[in-house]
C-alpha atoms as a PDB file:
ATOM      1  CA  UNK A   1      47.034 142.712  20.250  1.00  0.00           C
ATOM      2  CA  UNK A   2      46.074 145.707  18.073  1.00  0.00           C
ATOM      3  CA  UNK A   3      48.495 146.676  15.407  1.00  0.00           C
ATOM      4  CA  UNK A   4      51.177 149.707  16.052  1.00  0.00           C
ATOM      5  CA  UNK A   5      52.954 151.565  13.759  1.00  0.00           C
ATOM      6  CA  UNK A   6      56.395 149.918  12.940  1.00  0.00           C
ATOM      7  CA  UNK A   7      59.468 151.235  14.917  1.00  0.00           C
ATOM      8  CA  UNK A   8      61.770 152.981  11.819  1.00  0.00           C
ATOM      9  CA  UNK A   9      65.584 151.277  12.040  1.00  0.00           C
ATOM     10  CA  UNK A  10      66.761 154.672  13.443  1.00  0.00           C
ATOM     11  CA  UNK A  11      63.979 154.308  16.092  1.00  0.00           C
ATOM     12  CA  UNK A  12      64.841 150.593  16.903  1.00  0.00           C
ATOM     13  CA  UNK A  13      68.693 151.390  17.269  1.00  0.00           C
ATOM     14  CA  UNK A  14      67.730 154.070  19.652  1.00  0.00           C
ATOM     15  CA  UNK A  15      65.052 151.811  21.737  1.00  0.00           C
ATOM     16  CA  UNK A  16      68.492 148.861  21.652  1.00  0.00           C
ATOM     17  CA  UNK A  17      70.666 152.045  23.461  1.00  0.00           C
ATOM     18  CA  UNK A  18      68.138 153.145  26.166  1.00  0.00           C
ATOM     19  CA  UNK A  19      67.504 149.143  26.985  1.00  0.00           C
ATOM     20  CA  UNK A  20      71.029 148.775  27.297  1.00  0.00           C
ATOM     21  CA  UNK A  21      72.006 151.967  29.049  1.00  0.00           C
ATOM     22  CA  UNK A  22      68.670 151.601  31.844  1.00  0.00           C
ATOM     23  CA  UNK A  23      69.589 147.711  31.948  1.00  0.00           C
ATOM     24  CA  UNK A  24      73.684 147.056  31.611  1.00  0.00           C
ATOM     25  CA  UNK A  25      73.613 144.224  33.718  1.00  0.00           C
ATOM     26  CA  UNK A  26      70.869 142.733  33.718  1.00  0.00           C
ATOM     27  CA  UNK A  27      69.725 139.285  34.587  1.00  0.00           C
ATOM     28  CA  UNK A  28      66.934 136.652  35.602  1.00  0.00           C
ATOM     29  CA  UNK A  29      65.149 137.173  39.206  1.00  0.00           C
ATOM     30  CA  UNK A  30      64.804 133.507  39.379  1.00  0.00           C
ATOM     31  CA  UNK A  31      67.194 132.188  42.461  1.00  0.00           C
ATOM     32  CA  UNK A  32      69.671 129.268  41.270  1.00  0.00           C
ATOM     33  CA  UNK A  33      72.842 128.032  42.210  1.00  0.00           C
ATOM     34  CA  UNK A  34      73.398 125.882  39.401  1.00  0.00           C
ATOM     35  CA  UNK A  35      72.411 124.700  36.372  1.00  0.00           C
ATOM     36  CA  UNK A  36      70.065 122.042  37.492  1.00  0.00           C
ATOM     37  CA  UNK A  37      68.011 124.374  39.217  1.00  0.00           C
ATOM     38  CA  UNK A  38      68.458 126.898  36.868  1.00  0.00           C
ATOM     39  CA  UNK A  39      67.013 124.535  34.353  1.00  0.00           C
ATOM     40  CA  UNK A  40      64.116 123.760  36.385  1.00  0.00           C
ATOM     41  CA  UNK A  41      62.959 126.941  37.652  1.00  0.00           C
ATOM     42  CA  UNK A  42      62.856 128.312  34.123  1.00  0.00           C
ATOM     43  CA  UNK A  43      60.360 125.337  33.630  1.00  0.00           C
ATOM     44  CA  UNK A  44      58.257 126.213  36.498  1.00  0.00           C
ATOM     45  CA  UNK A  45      58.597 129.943  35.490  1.00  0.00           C
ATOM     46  CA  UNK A  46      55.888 129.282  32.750  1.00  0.00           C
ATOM     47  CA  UNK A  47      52.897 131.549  33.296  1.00  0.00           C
ATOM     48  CA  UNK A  48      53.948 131.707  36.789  1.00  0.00           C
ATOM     49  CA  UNK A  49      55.508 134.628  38.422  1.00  0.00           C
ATOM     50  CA  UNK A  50      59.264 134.396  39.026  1.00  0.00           C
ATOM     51  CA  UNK A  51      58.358 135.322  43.210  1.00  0.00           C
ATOM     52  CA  UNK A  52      56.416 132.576  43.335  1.00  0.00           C
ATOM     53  CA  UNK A  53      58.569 130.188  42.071  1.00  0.00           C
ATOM     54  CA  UNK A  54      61.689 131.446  44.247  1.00  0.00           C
ATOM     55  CA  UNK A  55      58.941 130.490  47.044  1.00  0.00           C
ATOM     56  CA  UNK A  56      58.559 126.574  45.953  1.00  0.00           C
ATOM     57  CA  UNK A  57      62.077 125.952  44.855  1.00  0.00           C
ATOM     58  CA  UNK A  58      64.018 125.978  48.035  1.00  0.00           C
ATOM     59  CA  UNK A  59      62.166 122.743  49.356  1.00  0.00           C
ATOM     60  CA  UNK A  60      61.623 121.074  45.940  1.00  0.00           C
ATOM     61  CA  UNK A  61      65.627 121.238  45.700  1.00  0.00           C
ATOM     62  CA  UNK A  62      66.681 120.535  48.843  1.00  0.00           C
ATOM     63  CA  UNK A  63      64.422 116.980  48.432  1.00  0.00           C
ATOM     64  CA  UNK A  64      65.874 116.471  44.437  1.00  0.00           C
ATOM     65  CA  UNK A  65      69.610 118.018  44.585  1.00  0.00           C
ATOM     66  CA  UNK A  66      70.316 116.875  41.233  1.00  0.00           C
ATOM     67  CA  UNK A  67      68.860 114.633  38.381  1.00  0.00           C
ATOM     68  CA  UNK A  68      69.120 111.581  39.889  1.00  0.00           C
ATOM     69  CA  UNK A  69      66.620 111.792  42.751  1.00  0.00           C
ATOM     70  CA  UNK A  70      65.038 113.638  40.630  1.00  0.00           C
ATOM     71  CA  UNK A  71      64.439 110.534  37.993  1.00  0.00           C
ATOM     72  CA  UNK A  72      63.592 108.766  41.031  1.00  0.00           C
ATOM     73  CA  UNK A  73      61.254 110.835  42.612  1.00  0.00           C
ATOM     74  CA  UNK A  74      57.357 109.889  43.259  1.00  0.00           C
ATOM     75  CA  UNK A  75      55.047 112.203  40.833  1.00  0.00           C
ATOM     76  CA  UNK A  76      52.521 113.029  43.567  1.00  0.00           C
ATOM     77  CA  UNK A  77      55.318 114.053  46.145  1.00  0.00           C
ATOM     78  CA  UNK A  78      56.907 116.456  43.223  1.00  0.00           C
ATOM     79  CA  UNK A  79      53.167 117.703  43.125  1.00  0.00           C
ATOM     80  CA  UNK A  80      53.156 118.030  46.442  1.00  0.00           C
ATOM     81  CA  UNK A  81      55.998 120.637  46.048  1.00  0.00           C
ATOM     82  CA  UNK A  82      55.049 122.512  43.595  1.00  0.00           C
ATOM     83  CA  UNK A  83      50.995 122.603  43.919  1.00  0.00           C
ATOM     84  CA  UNK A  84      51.127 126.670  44.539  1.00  0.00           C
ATOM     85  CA  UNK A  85      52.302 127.090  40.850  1.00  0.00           C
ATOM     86  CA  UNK A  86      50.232 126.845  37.547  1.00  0.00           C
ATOM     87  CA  UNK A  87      49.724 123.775  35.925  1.00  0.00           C
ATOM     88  CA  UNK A  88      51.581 121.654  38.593  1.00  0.00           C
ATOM     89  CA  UNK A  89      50.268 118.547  37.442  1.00  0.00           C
ATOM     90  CA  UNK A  90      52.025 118.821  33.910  1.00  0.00           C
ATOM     91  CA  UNK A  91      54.825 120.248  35.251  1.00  0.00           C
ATOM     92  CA  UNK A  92      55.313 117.661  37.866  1.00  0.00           C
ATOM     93  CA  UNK A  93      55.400 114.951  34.893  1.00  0.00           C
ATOM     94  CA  UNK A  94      57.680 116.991  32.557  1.00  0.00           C
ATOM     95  CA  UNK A  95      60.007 117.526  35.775  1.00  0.00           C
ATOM     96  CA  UNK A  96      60.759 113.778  36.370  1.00  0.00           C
ATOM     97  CA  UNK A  97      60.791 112.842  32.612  1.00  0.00           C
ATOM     98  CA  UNK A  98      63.563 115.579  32.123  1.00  0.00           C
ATOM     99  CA  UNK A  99      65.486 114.209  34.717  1.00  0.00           C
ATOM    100  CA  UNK A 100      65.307 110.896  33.767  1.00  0.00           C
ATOM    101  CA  UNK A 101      66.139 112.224  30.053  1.00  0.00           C
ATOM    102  CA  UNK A 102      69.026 113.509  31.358  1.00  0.00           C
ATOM    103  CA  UNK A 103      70.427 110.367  33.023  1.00  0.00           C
ATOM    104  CA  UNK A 104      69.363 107.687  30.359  1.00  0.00           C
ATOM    105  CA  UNK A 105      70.767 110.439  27.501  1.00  0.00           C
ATOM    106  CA  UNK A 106      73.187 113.054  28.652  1.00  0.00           C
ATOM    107  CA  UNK A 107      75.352 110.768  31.363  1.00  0.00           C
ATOM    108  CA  UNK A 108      73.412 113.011  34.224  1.00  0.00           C
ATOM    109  CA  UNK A 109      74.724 116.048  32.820  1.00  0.00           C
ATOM    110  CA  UNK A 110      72.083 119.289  31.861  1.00  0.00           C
ATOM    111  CA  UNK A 111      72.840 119.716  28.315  1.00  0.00           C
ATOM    112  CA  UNK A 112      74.307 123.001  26.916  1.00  0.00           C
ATOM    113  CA  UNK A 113      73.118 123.682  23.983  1.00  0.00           C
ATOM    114  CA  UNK A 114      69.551 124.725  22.214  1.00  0.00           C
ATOM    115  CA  UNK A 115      69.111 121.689  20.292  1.00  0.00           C
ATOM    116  CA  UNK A 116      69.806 119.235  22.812  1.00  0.00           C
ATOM    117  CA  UNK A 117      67.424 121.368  25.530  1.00  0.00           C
ATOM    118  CA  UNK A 118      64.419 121.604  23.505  1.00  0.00           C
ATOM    119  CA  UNK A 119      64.712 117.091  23.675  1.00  0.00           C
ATOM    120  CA  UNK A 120      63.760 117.310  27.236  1.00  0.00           C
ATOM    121  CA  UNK A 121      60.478 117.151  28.061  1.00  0.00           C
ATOM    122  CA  UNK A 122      58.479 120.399  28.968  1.00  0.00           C
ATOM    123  CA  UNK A 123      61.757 122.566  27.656  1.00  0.00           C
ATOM    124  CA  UNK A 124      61.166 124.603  24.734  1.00  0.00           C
ATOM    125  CA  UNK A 125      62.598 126.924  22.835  1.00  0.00           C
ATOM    126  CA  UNK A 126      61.690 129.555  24.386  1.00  0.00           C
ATOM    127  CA  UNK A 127      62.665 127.943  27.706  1.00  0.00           C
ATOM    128  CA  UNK A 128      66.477 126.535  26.092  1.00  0.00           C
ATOM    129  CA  UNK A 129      67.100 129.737  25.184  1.00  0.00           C
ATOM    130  CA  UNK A 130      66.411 131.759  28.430  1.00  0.00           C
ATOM    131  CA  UNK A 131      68.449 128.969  30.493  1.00  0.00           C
ATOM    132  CA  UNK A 132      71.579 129.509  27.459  1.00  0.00           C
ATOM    133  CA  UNK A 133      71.223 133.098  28.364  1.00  0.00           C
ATOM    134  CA  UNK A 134      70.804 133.464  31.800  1.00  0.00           C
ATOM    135  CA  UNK A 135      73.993 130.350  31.587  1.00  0.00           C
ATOM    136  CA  UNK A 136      76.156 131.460  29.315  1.00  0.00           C
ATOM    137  CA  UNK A 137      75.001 134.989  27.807  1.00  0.00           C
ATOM    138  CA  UNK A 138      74.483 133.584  24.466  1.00  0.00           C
ATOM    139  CA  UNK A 139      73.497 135.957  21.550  1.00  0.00           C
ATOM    140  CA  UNK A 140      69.987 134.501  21.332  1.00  0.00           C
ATOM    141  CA  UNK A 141      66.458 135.882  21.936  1.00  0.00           C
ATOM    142  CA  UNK A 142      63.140 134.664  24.209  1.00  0.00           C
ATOM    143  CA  UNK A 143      59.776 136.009  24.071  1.00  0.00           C
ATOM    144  CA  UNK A 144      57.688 136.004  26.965  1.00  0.00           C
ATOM    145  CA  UNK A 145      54.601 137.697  27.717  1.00  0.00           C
ATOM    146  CA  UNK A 146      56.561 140.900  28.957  1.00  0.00           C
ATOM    147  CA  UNK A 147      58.914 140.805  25.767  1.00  0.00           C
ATOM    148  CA  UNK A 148      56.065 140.074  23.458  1.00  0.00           C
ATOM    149  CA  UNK A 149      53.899 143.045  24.946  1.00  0.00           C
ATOM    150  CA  UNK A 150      56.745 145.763  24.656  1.00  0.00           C
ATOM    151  CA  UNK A 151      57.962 144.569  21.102  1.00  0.00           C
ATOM    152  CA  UNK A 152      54.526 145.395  20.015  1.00  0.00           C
ATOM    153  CA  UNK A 153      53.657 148.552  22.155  1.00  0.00           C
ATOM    154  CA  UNK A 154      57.370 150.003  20.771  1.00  0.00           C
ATOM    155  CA  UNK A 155      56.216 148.866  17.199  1.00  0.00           C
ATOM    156  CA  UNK A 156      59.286 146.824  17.063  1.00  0.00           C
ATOM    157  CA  UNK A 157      57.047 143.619  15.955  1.00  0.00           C
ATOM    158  CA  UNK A 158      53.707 142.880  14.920  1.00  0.00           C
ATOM    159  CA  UNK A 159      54.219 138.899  14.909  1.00  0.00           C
ATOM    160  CA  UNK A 160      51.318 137.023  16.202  1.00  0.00           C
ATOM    161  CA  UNK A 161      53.335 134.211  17.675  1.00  0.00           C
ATOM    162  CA  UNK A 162      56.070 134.196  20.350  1.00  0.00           C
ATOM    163  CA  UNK A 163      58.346 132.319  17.627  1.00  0.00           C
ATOM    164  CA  UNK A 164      58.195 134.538  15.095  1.00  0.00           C
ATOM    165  CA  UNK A 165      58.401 137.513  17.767  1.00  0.00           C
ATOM    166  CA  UNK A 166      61.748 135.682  18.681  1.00  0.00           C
ATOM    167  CA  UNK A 167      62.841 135.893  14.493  1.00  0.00           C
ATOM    168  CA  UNK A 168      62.204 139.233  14.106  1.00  0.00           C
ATOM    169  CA  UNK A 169      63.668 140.991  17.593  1.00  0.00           C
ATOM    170  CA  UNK A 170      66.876 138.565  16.347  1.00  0.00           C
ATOM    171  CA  UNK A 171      67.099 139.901  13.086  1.00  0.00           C
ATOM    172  CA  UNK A 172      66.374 144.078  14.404  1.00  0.00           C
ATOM    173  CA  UNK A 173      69.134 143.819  17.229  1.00  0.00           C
ATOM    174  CA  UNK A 174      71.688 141.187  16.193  1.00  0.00           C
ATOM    175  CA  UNK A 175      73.685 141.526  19.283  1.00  0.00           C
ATOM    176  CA  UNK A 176      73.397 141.899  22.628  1.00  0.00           C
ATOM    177  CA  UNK A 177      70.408 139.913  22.630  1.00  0.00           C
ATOM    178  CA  UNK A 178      70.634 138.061  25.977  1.00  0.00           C
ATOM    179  CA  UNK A 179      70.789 141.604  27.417  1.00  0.00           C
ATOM    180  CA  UNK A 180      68.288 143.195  25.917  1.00  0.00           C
ATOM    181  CA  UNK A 181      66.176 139.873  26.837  1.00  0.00           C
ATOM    182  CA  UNK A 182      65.929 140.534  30.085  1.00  0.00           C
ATOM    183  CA  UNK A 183      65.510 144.254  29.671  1.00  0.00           C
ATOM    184  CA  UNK A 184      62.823 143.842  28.236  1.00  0.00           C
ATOM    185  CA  UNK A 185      61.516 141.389  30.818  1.00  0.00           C
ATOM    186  CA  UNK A 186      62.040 143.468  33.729  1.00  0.00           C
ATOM    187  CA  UNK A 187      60.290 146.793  31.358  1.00  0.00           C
ATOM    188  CA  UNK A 188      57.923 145.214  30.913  1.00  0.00           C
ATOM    189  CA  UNK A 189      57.251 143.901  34.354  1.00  0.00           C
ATOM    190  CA  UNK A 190      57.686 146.972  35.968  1.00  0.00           C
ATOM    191  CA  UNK A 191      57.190 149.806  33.998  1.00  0.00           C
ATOM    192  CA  UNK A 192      55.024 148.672  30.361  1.00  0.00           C
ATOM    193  CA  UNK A 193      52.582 146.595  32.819  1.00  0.00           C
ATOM    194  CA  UNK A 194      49.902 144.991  30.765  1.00  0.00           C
ATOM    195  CA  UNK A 195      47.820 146.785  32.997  1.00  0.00           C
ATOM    196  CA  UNK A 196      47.983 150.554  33.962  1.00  0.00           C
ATOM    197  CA  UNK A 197      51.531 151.036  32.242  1.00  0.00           C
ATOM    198  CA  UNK A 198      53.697 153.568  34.368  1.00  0.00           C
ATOM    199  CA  UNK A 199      54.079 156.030  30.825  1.00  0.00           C
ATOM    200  CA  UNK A 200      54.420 159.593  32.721  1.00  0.00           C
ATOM    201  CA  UNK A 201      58.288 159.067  33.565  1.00  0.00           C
ATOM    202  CA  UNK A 202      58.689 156.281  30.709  1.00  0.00           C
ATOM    203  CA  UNK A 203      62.527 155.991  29.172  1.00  0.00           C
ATOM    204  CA  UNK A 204      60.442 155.268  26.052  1.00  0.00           C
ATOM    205  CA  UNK A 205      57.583 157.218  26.068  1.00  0.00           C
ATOM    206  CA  UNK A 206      59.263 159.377  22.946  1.00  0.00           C
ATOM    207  CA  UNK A 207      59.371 155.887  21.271  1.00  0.00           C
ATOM    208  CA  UNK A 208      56.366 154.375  22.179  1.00  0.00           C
ATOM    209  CA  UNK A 209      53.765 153.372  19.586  1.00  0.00           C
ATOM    210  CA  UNK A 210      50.594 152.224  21.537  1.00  0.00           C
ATOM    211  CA  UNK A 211      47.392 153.994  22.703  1.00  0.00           C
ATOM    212  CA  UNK A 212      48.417 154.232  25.756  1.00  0.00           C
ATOM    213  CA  UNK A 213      51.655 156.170  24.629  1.00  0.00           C
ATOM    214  CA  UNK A 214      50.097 158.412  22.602  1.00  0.00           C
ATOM    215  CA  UNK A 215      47.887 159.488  25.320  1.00  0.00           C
ATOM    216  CA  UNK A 216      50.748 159.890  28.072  1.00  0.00           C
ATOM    217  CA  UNK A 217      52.279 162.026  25.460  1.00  0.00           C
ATOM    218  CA  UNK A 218      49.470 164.308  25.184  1.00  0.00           C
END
């Protein structure tokens, strides 16, 4: 992703008060009812589309309501699932491992915190973190494609990795993080499209540091 010119602090407290003011409440599109499917979802979420996911989890939890079928469950059945989504044959192993993590670790229970998360198999920290802030509304960042696009179109980071993405939106917005999270998500899946960004009536377009920007402005 090409360089932008870095957001000024003034400029990044401004872009924190239009997220919050366009977004005040909001959260994931994922459909959950509890933190076991929550939890998996968010897994099957990676480079998938949350639509499409909302499409496969129905069945996959009515036939694994909880860890413990799912610990039991046969691999090629969970595939069998979840075979619409990318990379179900990974996911399908990580799935059942977690679970089984769960029982033989946590007494059946999903863990609540980061550290303990990232353990599972096929959680990491970027998925611990959106489950603790979807869960709980902790003060903690995630970087996604959407989040990692907009950071760098509103010059806010130019960090090559999701991680480090993550360190420096923290460290820029200090609070309200799970908020501005999944403003950001839903900007950037909506409006700051990778492709053919919607800039004409843009919120940000007066903030905005990419090519793109610069040309909507005129």
């Amino acid at each position: 992703m090409a360089k932008t010119k870095k957001a000024t602090h003034k400029e990044a407290e401004e872009i924190k008060q239009l997220f919050l003011k366009h977004y005040p409440d909001s959260v994931t599109e994922l459909s959950y009812r509890n933190l076991y499917e929550l939890l998996i979802s968010v897994m099957l979420s990676a480079q998938c589309t949350d639509k499409r996911v909302n499409l496969i989890t129905p069945a996959l939890f009515a036939a694994y309501p909880d860890p413990v079928s799912l610990a039991q469950a046969d691999i090629d059945e969970v595939k069998s699932y979840i075979n619409s989504c990318s990379f179900f044959n990974n996911k399908a192993k990580n799935l059942i491992k977690m679970a089984r993590s769960v029982i033989e670790n946590y007494q059946g229970e999903i863990p609540l915190e980061q550290k303990a998360l990232v353990t599972l198999a096929g959680v990491g920290q970027k998925t611990a973190n959106v489950v603790m802030i979807e869960y709980t509304g902790a003060n903690l960042m995630a970087v996604d494609t959407h989040v990692f696009r907009v950071a760098h179109r509103l010059g806010l980071s130019h960090a090559t990795t999701a991680t480090k993405c993550e360190e420096e939106l923290s460290k820029k917005f200090k609070t309200d993080l799970h908020l501005l999270h999944q403003a950001m998500v839903l900007f950037g899946r909506y409006k700051c499209k990778a492709l053919k960004p919607e800039c004409e009536d843009c919120f940000m377009i007066h903030l905005c540091k990419s090519k793109e920007g610069f040309k909507a402005r005129g």
